[in-house]
C-alpha atoms as a PDB file:
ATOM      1  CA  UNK A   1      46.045  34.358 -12.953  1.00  0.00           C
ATOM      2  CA  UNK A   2      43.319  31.723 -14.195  1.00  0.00           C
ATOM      3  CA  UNK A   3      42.327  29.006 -11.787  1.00  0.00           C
ATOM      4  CA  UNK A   4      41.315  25.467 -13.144  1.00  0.00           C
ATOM      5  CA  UNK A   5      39.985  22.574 -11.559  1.00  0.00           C
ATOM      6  CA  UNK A   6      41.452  18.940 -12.060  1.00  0.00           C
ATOM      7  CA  UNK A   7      38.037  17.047 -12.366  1.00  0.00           C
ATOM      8  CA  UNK A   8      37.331  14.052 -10.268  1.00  0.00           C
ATOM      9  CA  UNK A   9      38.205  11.004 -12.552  1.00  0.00           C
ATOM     10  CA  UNK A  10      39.954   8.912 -10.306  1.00  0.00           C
ATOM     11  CA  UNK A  11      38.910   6.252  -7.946  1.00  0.00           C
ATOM     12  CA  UNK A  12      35.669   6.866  -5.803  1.00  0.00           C
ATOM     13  CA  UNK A  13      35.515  10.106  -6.778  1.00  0.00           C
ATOM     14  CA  UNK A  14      34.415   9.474 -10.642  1.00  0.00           C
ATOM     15  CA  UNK A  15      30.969   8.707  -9.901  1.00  0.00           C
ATOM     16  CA  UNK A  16      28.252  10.709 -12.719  1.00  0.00           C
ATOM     17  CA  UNK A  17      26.762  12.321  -9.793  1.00  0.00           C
ATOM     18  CA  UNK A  18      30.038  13.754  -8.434  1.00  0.00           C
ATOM     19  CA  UNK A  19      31.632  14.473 -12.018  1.00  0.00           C
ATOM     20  CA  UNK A  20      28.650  16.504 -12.435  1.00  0.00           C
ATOM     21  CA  UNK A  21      28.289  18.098  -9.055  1.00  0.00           C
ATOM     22  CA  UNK A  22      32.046  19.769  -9.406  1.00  0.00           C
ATOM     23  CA  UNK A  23      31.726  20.644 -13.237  1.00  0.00           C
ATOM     24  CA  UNK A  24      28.896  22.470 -12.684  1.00  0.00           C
ATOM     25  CA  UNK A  25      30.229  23.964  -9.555  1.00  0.00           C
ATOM     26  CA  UNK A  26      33.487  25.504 -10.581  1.00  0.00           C
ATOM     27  CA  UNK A  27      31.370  26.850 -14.101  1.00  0.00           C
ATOM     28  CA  UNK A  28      29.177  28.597 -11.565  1.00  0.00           C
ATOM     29  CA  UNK A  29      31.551  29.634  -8.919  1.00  0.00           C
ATOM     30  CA  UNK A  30      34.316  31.477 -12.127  1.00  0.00           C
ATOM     31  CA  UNK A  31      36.721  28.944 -12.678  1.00  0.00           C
ATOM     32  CA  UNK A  32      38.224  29.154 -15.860  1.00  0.00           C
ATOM     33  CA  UNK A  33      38.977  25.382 -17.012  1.00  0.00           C
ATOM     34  CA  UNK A  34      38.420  21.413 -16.436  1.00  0.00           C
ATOM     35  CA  UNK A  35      40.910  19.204 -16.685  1.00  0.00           C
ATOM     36  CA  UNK A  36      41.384  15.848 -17.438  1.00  0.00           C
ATOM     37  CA  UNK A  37      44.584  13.042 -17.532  1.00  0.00           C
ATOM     38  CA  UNK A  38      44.782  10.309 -20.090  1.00  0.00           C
ATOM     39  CA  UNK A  39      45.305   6.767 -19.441  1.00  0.00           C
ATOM     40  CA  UNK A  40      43.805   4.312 -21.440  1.00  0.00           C
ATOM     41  CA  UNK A  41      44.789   1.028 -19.355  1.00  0.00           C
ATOM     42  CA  UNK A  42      46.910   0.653 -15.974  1.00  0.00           C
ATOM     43  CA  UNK A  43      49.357  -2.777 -15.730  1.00  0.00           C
ATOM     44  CA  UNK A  44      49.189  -4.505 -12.984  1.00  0.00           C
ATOM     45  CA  UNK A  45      52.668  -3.644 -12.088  1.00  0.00           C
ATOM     46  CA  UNK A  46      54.771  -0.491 -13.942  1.00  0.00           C
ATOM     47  CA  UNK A  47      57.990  -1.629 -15.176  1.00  0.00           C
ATOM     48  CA  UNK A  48      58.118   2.212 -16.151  1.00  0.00           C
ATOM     49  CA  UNK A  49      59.676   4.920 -13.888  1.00  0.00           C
ATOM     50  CA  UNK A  50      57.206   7.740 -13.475  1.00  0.00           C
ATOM     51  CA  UNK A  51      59.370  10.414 -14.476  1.00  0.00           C
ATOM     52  CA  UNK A  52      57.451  13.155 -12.099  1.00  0.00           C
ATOM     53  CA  UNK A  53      58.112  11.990  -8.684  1.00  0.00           C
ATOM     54  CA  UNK A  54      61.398  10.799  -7.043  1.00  0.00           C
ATOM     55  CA  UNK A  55      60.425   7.450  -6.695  1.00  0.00           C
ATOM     56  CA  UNK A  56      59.789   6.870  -9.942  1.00  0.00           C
ATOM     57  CA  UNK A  57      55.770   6.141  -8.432  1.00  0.00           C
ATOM     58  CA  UNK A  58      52.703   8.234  -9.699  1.00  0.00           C
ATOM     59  CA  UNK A  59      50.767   8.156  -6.859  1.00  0.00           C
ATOM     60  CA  UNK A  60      47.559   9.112  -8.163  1.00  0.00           C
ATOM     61  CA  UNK A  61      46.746   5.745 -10.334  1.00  0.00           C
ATOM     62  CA  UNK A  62      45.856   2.919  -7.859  1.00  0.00           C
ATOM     63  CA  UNK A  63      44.759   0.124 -10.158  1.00  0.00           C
ATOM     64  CA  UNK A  64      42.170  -1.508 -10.208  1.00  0.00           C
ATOM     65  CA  UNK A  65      40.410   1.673  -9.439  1.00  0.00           C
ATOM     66  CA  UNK A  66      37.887   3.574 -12.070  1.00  0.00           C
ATOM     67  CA  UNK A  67      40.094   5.826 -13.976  1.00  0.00           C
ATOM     68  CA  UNK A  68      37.645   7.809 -16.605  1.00  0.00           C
ATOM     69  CA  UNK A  69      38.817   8.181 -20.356  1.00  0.00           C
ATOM     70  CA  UNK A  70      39.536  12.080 -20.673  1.00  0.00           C
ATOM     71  CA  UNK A  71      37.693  13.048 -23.751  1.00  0.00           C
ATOM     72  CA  UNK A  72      34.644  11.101 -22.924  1.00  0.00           C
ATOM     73  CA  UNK A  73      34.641  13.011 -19.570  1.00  0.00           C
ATOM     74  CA  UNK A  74      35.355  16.079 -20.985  1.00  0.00           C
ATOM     75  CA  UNK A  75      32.718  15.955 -23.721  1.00  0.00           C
ATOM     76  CA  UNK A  76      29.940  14.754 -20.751  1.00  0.00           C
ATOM     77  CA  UNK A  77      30.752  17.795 -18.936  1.00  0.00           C
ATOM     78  CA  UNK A  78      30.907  20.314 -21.893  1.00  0.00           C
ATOM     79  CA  UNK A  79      26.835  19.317 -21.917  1.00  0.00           C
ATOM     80  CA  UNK A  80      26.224  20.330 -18.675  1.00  0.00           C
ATOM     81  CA  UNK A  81      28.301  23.256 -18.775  1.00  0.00           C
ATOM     82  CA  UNK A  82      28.158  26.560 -20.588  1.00  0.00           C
ATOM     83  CA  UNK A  83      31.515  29.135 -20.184  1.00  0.00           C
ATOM     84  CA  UNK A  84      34.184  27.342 -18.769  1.00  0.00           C
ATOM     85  CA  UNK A  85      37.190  26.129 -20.607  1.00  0.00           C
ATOM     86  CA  UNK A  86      38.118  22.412 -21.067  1.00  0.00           C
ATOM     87  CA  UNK A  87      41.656  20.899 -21.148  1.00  0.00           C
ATOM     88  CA  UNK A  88      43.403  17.829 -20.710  1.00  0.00           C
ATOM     89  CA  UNK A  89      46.379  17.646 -19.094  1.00  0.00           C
ATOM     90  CA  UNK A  90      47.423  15.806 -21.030  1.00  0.00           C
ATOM     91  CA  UNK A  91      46.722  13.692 -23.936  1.00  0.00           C
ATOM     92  CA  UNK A  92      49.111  11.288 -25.040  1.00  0.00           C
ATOM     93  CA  UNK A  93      49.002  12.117 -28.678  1.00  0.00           C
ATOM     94  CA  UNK A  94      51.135   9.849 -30.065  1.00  0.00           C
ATOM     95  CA  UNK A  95      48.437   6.690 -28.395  1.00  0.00           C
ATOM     96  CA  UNK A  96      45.876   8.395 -30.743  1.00  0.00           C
ATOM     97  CA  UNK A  97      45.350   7.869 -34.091  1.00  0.00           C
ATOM     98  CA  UNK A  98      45.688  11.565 -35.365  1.00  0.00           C
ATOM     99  CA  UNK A  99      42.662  10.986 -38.408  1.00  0.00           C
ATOM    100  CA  UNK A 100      40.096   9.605 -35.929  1.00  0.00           C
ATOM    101  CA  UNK A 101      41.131  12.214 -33.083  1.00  0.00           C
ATOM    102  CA  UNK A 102      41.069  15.228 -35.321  1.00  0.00           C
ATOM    103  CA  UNK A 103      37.287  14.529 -36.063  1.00  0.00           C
ATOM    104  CA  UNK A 104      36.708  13.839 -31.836  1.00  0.00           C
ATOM    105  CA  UNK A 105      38.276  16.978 -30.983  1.00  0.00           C
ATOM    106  CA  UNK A 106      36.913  18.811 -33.593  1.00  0.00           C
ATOM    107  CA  UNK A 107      33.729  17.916 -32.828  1.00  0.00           C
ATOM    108  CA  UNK A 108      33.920  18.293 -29.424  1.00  0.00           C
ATOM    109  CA  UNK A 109      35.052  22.049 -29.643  1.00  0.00           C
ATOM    110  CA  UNK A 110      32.238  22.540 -32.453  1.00  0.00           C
ATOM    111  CA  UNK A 111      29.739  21.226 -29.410  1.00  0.00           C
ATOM    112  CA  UNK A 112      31.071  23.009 -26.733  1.00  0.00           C
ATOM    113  CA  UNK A 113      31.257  26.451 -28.674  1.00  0.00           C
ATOM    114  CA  UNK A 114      34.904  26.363 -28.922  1.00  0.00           C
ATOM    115  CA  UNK A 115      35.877  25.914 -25.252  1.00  0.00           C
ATOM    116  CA  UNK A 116      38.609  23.206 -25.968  1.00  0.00           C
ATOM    117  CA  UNK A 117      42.397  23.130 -24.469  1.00  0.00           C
ATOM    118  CA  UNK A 118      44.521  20.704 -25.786  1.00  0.00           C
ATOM    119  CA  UNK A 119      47.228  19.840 -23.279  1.00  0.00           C
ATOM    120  CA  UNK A 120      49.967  17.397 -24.975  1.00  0.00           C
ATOM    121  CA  UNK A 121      52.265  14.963 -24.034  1.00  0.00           C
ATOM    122  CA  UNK A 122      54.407  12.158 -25.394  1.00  0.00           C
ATOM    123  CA  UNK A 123      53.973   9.877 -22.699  1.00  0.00           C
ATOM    124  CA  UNK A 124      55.967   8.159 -19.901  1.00  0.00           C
ATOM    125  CA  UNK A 125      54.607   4.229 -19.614  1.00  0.00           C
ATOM    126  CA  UNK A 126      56.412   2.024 -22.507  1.00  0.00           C
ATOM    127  CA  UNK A 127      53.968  -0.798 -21.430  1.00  0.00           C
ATOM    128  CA  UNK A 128      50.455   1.491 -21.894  1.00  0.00           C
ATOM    129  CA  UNK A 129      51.831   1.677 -25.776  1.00  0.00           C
ATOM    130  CA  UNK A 130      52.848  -1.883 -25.970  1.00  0.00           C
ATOM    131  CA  UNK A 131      49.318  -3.470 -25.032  1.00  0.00           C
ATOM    132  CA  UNK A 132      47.858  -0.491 -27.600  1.00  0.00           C
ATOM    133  CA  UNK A 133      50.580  -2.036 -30.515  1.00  0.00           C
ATOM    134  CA  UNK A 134      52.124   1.321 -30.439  1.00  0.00           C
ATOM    135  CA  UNK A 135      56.192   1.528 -31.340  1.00  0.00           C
ATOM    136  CA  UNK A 136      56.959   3.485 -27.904  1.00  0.00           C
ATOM    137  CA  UNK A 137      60.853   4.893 -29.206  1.00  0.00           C
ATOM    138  CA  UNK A 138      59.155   6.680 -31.982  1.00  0.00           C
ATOM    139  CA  UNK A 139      56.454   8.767 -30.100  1.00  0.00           C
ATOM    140  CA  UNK A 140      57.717  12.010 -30.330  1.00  0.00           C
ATOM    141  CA  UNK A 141      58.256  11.625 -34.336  1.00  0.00           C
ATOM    142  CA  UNK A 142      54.774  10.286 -34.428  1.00  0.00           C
ATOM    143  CA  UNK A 143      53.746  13.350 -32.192  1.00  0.00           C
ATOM    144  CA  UNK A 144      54.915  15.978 -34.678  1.00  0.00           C
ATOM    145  CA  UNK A 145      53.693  14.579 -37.405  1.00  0.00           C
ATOM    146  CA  UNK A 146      49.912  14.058 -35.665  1.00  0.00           C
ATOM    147  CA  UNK A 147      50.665  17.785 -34.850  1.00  0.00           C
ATOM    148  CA  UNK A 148      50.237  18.610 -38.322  1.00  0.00           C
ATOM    149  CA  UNK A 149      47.842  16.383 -39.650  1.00  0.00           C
ATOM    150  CA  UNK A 150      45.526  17.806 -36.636  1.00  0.00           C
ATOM    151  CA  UNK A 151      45.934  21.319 -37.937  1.00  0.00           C
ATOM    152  CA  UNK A 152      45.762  20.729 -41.851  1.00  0.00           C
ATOM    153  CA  UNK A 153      42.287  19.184 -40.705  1.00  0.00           C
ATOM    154  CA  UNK A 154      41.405  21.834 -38.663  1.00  0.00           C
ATOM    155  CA  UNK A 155      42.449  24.461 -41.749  1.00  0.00           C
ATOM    156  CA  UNK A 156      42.258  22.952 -44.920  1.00  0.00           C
ATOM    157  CA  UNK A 157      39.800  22.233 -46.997  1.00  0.00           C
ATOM    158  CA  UNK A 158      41.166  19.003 -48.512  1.00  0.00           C
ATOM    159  CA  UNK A 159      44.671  17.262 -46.901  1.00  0.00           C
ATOM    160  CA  UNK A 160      47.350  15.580 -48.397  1.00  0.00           C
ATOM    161  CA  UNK A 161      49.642  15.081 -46.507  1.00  0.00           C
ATOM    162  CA  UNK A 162      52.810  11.797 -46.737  1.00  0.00           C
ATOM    163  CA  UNK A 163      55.271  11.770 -43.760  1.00  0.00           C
ATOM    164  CA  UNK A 164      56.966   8.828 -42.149  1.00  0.00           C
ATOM    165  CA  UNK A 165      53.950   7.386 -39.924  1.00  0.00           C
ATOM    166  CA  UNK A 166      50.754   8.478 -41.538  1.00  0.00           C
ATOM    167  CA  UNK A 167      50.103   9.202 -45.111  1.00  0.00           C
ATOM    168  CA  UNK A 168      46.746  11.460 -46.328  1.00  0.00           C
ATOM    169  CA  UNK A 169      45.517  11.675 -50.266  1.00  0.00           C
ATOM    170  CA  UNK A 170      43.009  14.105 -50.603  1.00  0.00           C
ATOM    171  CA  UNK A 171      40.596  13.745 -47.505  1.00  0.00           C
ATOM    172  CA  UNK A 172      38.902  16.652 -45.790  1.00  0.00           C
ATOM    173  CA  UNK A 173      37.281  16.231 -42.059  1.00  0.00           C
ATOM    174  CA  UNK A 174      34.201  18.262 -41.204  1.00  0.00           C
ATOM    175  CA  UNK A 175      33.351  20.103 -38.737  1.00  0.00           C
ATOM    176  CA  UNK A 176      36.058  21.866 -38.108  1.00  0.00           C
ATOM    177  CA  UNK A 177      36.679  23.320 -34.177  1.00  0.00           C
ATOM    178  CA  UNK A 178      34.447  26.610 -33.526  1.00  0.00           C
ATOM    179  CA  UNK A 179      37.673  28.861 -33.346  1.00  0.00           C
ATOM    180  CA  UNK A 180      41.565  27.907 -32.906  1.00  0.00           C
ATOM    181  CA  UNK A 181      42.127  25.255 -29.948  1.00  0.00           C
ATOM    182  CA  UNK A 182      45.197  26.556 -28.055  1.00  0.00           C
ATOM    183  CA  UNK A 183      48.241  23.603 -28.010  1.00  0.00           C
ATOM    184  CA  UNK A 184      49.666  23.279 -24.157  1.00  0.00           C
ATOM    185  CA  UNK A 185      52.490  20.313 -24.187  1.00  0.00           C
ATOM    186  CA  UNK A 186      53.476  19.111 -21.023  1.00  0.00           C
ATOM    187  CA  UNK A 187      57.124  17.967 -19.612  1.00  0.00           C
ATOM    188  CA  UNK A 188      60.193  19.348 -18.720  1.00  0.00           C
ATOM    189  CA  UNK A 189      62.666  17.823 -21.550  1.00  0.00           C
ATOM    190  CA  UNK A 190      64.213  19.938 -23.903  1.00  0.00           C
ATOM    191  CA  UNK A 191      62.238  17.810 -26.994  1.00  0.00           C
ATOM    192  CA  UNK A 192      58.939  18.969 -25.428  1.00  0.00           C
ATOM    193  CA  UNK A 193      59.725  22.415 -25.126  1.00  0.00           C
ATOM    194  CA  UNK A 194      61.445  22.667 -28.348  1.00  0.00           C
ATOM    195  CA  UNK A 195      57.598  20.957 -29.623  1.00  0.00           C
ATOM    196  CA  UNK A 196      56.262  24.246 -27.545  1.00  0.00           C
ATOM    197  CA  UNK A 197      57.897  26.643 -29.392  1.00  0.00           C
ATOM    198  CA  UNK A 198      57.205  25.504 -32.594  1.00  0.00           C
ATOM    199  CA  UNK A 199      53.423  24.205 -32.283  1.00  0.00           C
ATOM    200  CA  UNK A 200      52.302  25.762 -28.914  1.00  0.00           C
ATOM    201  CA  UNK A 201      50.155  28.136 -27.451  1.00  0.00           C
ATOM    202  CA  UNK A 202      51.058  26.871 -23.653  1.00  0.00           C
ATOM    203  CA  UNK A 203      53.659  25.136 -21.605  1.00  0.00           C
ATOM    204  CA  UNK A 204      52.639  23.031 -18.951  1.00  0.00           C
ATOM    205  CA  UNK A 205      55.288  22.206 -16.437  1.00  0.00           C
ATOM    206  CA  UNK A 206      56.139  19.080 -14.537  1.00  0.00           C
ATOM    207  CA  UNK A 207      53.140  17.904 -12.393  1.00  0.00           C
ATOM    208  CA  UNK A 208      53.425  18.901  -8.837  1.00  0.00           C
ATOM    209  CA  UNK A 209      57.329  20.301  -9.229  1.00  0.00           C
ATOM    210  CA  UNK A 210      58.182  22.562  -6.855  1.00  0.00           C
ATOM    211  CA  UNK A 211      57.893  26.293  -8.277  1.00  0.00           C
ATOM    212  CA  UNK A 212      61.647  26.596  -8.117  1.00  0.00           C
ATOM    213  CA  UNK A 213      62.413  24.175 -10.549  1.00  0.00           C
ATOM    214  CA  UNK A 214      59.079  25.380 -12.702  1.00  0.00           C
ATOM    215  CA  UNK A 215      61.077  28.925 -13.080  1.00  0.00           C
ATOM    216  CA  UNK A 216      64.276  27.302 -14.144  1.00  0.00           C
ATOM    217  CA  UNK A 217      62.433  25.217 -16.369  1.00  0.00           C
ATOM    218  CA  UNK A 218      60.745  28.226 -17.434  1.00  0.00           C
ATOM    219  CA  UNK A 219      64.220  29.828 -18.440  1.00  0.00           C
ATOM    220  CA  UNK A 220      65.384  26.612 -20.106  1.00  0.00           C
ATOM    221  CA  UNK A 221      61.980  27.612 -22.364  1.00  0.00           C
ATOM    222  CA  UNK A 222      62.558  31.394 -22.770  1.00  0.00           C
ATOM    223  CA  UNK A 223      66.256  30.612 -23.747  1.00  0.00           C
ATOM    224  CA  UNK A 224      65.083  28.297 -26.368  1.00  0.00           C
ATOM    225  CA  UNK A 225      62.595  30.505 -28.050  1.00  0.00           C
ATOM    226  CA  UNK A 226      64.783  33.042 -27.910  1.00  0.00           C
ATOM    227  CA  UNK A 227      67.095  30.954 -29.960  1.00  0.00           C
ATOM    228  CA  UNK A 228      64.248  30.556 -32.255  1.00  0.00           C
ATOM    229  CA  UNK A 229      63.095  33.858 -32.903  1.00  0.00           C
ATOM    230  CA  UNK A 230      60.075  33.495 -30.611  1.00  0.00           C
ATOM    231  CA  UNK A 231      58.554  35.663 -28.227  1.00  0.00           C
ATOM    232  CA  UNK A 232      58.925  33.520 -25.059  1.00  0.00           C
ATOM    233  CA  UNK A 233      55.633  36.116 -23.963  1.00  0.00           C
ATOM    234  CA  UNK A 234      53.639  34.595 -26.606  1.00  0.00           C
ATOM    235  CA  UNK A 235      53.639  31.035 -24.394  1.00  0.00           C
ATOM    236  CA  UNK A 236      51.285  30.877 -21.356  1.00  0.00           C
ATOM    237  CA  UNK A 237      53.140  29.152 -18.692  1.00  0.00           C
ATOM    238  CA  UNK A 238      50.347  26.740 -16.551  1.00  0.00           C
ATOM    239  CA  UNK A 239      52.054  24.887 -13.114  1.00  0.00           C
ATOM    240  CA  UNK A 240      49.333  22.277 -12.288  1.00  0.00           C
ATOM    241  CA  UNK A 241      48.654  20.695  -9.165  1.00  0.00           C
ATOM    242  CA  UNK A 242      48.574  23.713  -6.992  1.00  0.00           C
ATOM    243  CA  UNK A 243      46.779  21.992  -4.020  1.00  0.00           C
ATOM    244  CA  UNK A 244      43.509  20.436  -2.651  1.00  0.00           C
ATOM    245  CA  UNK A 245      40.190  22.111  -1.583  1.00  0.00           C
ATOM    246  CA  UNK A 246      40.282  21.149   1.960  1.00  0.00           C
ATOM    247  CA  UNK A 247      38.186  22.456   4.666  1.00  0.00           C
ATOM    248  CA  UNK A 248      39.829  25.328   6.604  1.00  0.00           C
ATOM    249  CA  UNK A 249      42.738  25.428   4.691  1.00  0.00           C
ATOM    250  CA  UNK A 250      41.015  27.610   1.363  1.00  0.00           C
ATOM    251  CA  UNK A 251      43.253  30.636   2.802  1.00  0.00           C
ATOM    252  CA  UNK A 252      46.364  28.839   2.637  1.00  0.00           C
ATOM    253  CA  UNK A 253      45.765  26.989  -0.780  1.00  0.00           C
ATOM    254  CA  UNK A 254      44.898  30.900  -1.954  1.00  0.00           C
ATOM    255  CA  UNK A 255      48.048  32.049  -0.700  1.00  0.00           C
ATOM    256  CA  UNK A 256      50.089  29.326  -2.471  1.00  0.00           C
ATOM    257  CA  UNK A 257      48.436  30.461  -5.838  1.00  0.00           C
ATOM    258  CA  UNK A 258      49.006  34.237  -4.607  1.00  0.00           C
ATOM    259  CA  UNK A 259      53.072  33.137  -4.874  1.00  0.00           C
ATOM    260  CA  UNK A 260      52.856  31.324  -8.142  1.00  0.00           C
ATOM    261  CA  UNK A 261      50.971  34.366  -9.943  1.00  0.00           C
ATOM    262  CA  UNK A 262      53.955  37.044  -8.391  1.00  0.00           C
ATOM    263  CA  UNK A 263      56.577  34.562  -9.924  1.00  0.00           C
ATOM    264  CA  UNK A 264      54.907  34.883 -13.201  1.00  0.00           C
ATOM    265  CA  UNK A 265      52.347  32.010 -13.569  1.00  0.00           C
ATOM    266  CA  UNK A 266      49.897  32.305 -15.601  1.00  0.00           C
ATOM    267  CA  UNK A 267      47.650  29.512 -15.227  1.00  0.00           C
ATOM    268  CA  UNK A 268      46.962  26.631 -12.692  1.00  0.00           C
ATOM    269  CA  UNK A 269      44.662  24.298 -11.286  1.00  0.00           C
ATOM    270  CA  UNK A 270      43.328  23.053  -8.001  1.00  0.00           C
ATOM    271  CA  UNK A 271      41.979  19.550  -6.804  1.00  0.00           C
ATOM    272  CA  UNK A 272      38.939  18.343  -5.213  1.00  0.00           C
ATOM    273  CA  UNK A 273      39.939  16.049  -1.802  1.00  0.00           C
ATOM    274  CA  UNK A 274      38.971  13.058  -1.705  1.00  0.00           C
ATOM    275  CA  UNK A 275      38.011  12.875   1.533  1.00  0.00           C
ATOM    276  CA  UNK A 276      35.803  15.446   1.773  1.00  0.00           C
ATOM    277  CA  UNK A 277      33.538  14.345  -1.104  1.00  0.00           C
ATOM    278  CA  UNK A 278      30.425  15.550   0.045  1.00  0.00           C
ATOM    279  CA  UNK A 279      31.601  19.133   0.567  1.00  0.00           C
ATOM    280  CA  UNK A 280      33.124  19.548  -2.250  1.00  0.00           C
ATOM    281  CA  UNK A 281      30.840  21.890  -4.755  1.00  0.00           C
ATOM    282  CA  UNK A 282      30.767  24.081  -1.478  1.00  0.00           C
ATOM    283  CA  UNK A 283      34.141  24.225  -0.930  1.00  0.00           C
ATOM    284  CA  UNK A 284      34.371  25.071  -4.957  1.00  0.00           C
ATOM    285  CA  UNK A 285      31.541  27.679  -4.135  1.00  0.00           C
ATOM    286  CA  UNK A 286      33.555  29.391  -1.381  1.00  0.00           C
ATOM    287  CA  UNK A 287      36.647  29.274  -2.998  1.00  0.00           C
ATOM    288  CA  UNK A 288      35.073  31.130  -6.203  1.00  0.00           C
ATOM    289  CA  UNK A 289      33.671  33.470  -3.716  1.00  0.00           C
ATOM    290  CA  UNK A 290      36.232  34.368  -1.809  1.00  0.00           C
ATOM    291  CA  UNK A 291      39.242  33.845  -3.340  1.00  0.00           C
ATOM    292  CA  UNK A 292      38.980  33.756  -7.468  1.00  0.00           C
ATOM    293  CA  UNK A 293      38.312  37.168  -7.555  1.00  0.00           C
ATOM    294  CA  UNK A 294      41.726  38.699  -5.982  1.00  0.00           C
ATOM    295  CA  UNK A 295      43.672  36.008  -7.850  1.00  0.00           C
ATOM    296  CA  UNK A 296      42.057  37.084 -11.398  1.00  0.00           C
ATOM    297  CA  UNK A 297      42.634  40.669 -10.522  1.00  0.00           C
END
């Protein structure tokens, strides 16, 4: 199994000094990825359900708190950084204009000596996309499409390229990534994983579900690459949101991944507690030490 860590980009966590502290940390201590969630803006109330938790509330966003943009973090830590992937988990790609991102993530990769994840989504809050001027009943249309343009960018020398949302004539986009970044998507409706089978790499399953609903989710996948013609083994499967790094309880968190990787997980990722702040690139350290090892093996 391959252990990532969500990086601090929440609340009073996101400082440069703490960002930095962690990153550096889990590169040192064999973690194999950073991660980072997109949200551009936060309302001050969500008419939106969160689709992820049973009362429609995602607990993690507590506006007005700092909430860091993900590939701005991602690129600031790929500088202080030298082997460990980075992800994000995941960008709402139809928010993005596909041109402009093809060039950031490109470049990105290109800097980072092709470490890059991309972890997709469509998106959840209909009032993030209205305040961006973004049609929000279209977004997984506009997703494909930006799906495509990103890898005739990525591949070609010059694009052209006329769908429903975004029209091309003979551009090209320079650099291109150092090596093929892997596609993740992210959700649990049968769109998304149809999007998986035809464009991705990974699946990345419902944050935080419990790991019985992650395996019949993972069926619902297998069943519909299957269907396809697709080798359902050709898809790493990632279950975020293992647990926290929590003094005394590294053991437990350990055993928790231990159960994920015997049901067939491939990849996951822990998070740094907020209230122990100070110990966290020690509790990354003894984790590494003590526990990566047996879980890689």
């Amino acid at each position: 199994m391959q252990v990532g860590l969500s990086l601090p980009q929440f609340g009073p966590t996101a400082t440069r000094e703490h960002v930095l502290r962690c990153a550096q940390a889990a590169d040192a201590a064999g973690f194999d990825s950073l991660w980072a969630a997109d949200h551009v803006v936060v309302p001050r109330e969500f008419r939106s359900p969160y689709p992820y938790a049973a009362d429609g509330i995602n607990s993690t966003i507590y506006p007005p708190d700092v909430m860091l943009e993900a590939l701005s973090l991602l690129t600031f830590v790929a500088g202080a950084t030298e082997r460990i992937r980075l992800g994000t988990s995941v960008l709402v790609l139809p928010m993005r204009q596909p041109v402009l991102l093809a060039k950031v993530l490109a470049t990105l990769d290109h800097l980072s000596g092709g470490r890059l994840t991309l972890g997709v989504g469509v998106g959840w809050c209909e009032e993030e996309f209205e305040v961006l001027d973004l049609p929000y009943d279209r977004r997984g249309r506009r997703t494909d499409e930006a799906l495509q343009l990103l890898r005739a960018f990525w591949s070609q020398d010059w694009v052209d390229f006329e769908g429903e949302f975004y029209r091309v004539d003979g551009w090209t986009c320079r650099p291109r990534p150092a090596g093929p970044i892997p596609f993740w998507f992210g959700g649990d409706t049968r769109p998304q994983m149809e999007r998986t089978v035809r464009f991705g790499d990974g699946w990345m399953a419902a944050p935080r579900s419990p790991l019985e609903k992650t395996l019949r989710d993972r069926e619902r996948l297998r069943e519909i690459a299957e269907r396809a013609g697709r080798d359902p083994a050709s898809i790493t499967v990632h279950a975020g949101g293992a647990g926290f790094l929590v003094p005394g309880e590294l053991g437990r968190l350990a055993e928790e991944l231990h159960r994920l990787a015997e049901a067939g997980v491939e990849h996951t990722t822990v998070r740094a507690d907020p209230e122990h702040i100070d110990r966290t690139p020690e509790l990354i350290a003894q984790f590494g030490a003590e526990h990566l090892p047996a879980l890689k093996a």
